[in-house]
Protein backbone atom coordinates (compact mmCIF):
# COMPACT_ATOMS: atom_id res chain seq x y z
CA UNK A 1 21.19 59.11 -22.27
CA UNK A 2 17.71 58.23 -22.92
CA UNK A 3 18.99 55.83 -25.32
CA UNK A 4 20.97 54.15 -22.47
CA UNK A 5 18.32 54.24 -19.60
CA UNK A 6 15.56 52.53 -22.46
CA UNK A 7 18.05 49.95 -22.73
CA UNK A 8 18.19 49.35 -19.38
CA UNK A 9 14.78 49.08 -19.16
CA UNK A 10 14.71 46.60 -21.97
CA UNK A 11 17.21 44.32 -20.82
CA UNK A 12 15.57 44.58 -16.52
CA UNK A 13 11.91 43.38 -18.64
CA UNK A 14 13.82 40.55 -20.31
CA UNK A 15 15.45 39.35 -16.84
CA UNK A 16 11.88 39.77 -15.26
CA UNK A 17 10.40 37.45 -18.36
CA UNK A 18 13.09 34.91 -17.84
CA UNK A 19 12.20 35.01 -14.26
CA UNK A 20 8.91 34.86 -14.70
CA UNK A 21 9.30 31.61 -16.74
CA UNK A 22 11.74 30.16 -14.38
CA UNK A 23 8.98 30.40 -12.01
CA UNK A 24 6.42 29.44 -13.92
CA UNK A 25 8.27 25.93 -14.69
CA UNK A 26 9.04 25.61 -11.05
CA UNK A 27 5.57 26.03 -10.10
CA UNK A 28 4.91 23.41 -12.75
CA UNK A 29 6.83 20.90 -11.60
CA UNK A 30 5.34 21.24 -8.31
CA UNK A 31 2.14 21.10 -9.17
CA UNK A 32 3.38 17.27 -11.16
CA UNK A 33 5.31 15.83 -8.18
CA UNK A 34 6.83 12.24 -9.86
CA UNK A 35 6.80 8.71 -7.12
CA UNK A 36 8.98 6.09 -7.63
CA UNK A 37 7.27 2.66 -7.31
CA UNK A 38 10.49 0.19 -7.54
CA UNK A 39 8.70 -3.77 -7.91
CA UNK A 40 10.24 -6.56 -7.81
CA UNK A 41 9.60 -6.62 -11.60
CA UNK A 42 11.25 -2.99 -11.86
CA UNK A 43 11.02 0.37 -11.40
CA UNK A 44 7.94 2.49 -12.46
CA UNK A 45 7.62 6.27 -12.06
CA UNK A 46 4.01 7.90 -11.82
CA UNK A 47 3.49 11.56 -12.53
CA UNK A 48 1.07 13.14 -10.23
CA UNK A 49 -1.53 15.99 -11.41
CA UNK A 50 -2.11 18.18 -8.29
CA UNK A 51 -4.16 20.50 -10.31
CA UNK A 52 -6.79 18.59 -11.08
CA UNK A 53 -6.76 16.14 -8.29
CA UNK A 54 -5.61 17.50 -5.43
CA UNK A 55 -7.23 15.75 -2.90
CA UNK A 56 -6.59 11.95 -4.67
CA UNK A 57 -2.78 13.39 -5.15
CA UNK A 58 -2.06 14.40 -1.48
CA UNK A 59 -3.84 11.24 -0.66
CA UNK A 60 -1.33 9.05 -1.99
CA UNK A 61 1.82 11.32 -1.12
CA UNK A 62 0.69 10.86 2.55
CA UNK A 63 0.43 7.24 1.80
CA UNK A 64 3.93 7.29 -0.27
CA UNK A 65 5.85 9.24 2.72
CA UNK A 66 4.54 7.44 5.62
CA UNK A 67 6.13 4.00 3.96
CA UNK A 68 2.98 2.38 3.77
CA UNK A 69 3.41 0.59 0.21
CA UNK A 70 6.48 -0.92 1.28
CA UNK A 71 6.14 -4.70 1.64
CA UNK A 72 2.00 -4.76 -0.23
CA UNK A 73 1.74 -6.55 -3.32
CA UNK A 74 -0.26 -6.30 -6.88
CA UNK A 75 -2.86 -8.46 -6.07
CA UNK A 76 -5.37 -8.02 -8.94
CA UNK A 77 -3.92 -8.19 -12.38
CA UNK A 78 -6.41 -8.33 -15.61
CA UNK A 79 -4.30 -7.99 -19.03
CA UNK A 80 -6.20 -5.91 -21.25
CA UNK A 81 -7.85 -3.87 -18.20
CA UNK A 82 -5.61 -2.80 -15.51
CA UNK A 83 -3.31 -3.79 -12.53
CA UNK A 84 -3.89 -3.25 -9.24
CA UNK A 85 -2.06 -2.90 -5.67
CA UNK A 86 -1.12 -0.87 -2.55
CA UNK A 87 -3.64 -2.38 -0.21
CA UNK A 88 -2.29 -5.36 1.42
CA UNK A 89 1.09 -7.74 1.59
CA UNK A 90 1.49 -11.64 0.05
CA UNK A 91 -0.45 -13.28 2.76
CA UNK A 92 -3.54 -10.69 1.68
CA UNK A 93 -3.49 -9.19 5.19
CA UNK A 94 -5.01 -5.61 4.86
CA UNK A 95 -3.11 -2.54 6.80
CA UNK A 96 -4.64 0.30 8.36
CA UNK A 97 -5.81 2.78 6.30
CA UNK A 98 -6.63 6.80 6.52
CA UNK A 99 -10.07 8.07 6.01
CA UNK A 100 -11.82 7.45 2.31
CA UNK A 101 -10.73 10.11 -0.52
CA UNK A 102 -13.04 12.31 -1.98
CA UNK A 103 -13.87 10.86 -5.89
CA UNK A 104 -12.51 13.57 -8.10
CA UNK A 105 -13.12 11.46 -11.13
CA UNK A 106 -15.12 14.84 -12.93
CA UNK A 107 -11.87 16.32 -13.68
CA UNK A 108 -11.14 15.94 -17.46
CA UNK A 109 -8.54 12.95 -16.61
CA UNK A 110 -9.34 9.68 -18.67
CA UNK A 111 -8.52 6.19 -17.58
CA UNK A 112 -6.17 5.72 -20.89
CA UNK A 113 -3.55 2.84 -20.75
CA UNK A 114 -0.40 3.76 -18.38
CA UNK A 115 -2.80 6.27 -16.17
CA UNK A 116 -2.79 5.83 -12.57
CA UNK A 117 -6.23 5.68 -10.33
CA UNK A 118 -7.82 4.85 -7.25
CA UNK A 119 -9.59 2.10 -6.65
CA UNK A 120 -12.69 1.63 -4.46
CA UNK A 121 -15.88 0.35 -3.76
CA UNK A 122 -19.20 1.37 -5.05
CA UNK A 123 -19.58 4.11 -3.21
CA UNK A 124 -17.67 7.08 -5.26
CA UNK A 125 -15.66 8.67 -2.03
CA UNK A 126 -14.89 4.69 -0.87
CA UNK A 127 -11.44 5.06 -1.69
CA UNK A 128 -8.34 4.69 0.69
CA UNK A 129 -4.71 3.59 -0.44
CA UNK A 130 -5.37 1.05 -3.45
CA UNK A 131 -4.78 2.38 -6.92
CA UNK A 132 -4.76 0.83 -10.66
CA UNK A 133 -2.83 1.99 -13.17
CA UNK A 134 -4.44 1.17 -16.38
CA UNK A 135 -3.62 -1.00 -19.70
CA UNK A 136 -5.82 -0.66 -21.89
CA UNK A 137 -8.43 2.80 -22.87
CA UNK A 138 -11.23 1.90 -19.96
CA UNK A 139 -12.57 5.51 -20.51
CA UNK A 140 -15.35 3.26 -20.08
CA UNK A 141 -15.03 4.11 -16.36
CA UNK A 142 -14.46 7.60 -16.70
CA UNK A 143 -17.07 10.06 -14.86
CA UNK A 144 -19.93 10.01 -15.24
CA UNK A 145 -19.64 6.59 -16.77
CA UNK A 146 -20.60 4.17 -13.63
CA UNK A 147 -23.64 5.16 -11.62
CA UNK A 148 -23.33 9.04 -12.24
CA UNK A 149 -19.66 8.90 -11.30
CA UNK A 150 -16.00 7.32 -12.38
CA UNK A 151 -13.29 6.17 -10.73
CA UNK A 152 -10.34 8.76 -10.49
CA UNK A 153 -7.57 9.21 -12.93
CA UNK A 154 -5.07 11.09 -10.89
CA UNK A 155 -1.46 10.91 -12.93
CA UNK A 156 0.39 8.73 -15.62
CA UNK A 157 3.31 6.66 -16.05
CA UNK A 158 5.94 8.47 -17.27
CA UNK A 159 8.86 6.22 -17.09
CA UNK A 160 8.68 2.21 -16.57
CA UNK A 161 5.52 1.29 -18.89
CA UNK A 162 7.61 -1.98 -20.25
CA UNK A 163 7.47 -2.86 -16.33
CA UNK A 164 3.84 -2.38 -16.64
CA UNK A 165 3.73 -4.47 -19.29
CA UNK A 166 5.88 -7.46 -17.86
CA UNK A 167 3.13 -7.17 -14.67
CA UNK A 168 0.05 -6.75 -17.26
CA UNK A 169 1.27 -10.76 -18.30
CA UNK A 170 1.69 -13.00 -15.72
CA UNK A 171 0.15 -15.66 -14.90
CA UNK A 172 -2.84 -15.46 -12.50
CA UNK A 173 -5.10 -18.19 -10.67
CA UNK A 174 -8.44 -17.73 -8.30
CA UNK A 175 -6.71 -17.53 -4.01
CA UNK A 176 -8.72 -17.56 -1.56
CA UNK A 177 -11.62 -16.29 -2.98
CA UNK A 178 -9.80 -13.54 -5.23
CA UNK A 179 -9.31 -13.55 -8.56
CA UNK A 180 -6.87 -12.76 -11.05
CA UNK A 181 -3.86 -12.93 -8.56
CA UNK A 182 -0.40 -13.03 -9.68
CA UNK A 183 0.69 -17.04 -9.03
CA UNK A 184 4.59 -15.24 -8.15
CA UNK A 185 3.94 -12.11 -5.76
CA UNK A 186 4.64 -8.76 -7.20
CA UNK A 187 5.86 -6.97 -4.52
CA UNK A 188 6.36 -2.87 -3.88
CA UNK A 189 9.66 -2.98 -2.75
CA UNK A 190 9.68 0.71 -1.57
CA UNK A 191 7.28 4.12 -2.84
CA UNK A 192 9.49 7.61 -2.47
CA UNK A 193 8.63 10.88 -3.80
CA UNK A 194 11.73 12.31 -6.98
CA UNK A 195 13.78 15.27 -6.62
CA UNK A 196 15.68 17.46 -7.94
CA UNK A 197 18.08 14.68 -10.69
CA UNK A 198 16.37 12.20 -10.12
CA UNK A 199 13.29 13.27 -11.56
CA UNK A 200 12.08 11.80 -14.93
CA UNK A 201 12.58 15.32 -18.07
């Protein structure tokens, strides 16, 4: 008998383990939701570190599930730096923006190549909807690299970095006062947040 109820007890502790680690995974993939940014060059899927920037990451979710990067472009593109979009559409018309982000650049992310970061203006908590996602190691930028700051890393690529690369080559030209636009638009056809299947293993 005591035989049978320590066996019980052994096999209950290994279904609370499993448990445990069932939970422990789901709790992981929260904390690394994955956005699907489809381009007119392809589809390229970001995974997002809530841990360590959880202000940066909620940021752009809000951005993501309002629609907001629908119809904006890639309108700075520097091969062997980074590319950037998310702010405004082909005729560089700006949208409307929610307030500035808090710079979480200290948080032990680096601005490898195929990491994805905000982008903003000299001030460190400047920055709104535009991101970069990087091609090149510019941990030159990391904190507390420019001015006592950095400019925050806040996921990676995980799936699409050969789209990356296609963007990363175009050809660019000086419009309207900006440089390093794409001469052909690159256009964010739509932004949406994975689930369940469709999620990149």
């Amino acid at each position: 008998m005591t035989t049978l109820k320590t066996s019980r007890r052994s096999i209950l502790a290994s279904f609370a383990a499993a448990g445990a680690l069932l939970l422990s995974g789901a709790a992981l993939a929260a904390d690394l939701p994955q956005v699907s940014i489809k381009t007119s060059m392809g589809e390229i899927v970001v995974e997002l570190d809530q841990e360590k920037a959880p202000k940066n990451v909620a940021n752009f979710l809000a951005y993501v599930k309002s629609g907001f990067y629908k119809g904006t472009i890639f309108h700075r593109v520097i091969d062997g730096f980074m590319i950037q979009g998310g702010g405004m559409n082909e005729k560089f018309e700006g949208r409307h923006t929610r307030k500035p982000v808090k710079n979480e650049s200290d948080n032990g992310l680096s601005n490898k190549p195929y990491t994805i970061a905000m982008a903003r203006e000299n001030h460190p908590d400047s920055a709104t909807s535009q991101f970069f996602i990087n091609v090149a190691d510019n941990s030159g930028i990391d904190f507390p690299n420019v001015n006592g700051s950095g400019y925050t890393v806040f996921g990676k690529v995980v799936k699409g970095q050969e789209v990356v690369d296609k963007i990363k080559a175009v050809v660019v030209d000086d419009v309207r006062g900006m440089e390093n636009v794409p001469v052909t638009p690159i256009f964010i056809k739509s932004a949406t947040l994975l689930k369940g299947d469709k999620l990149v293993k």
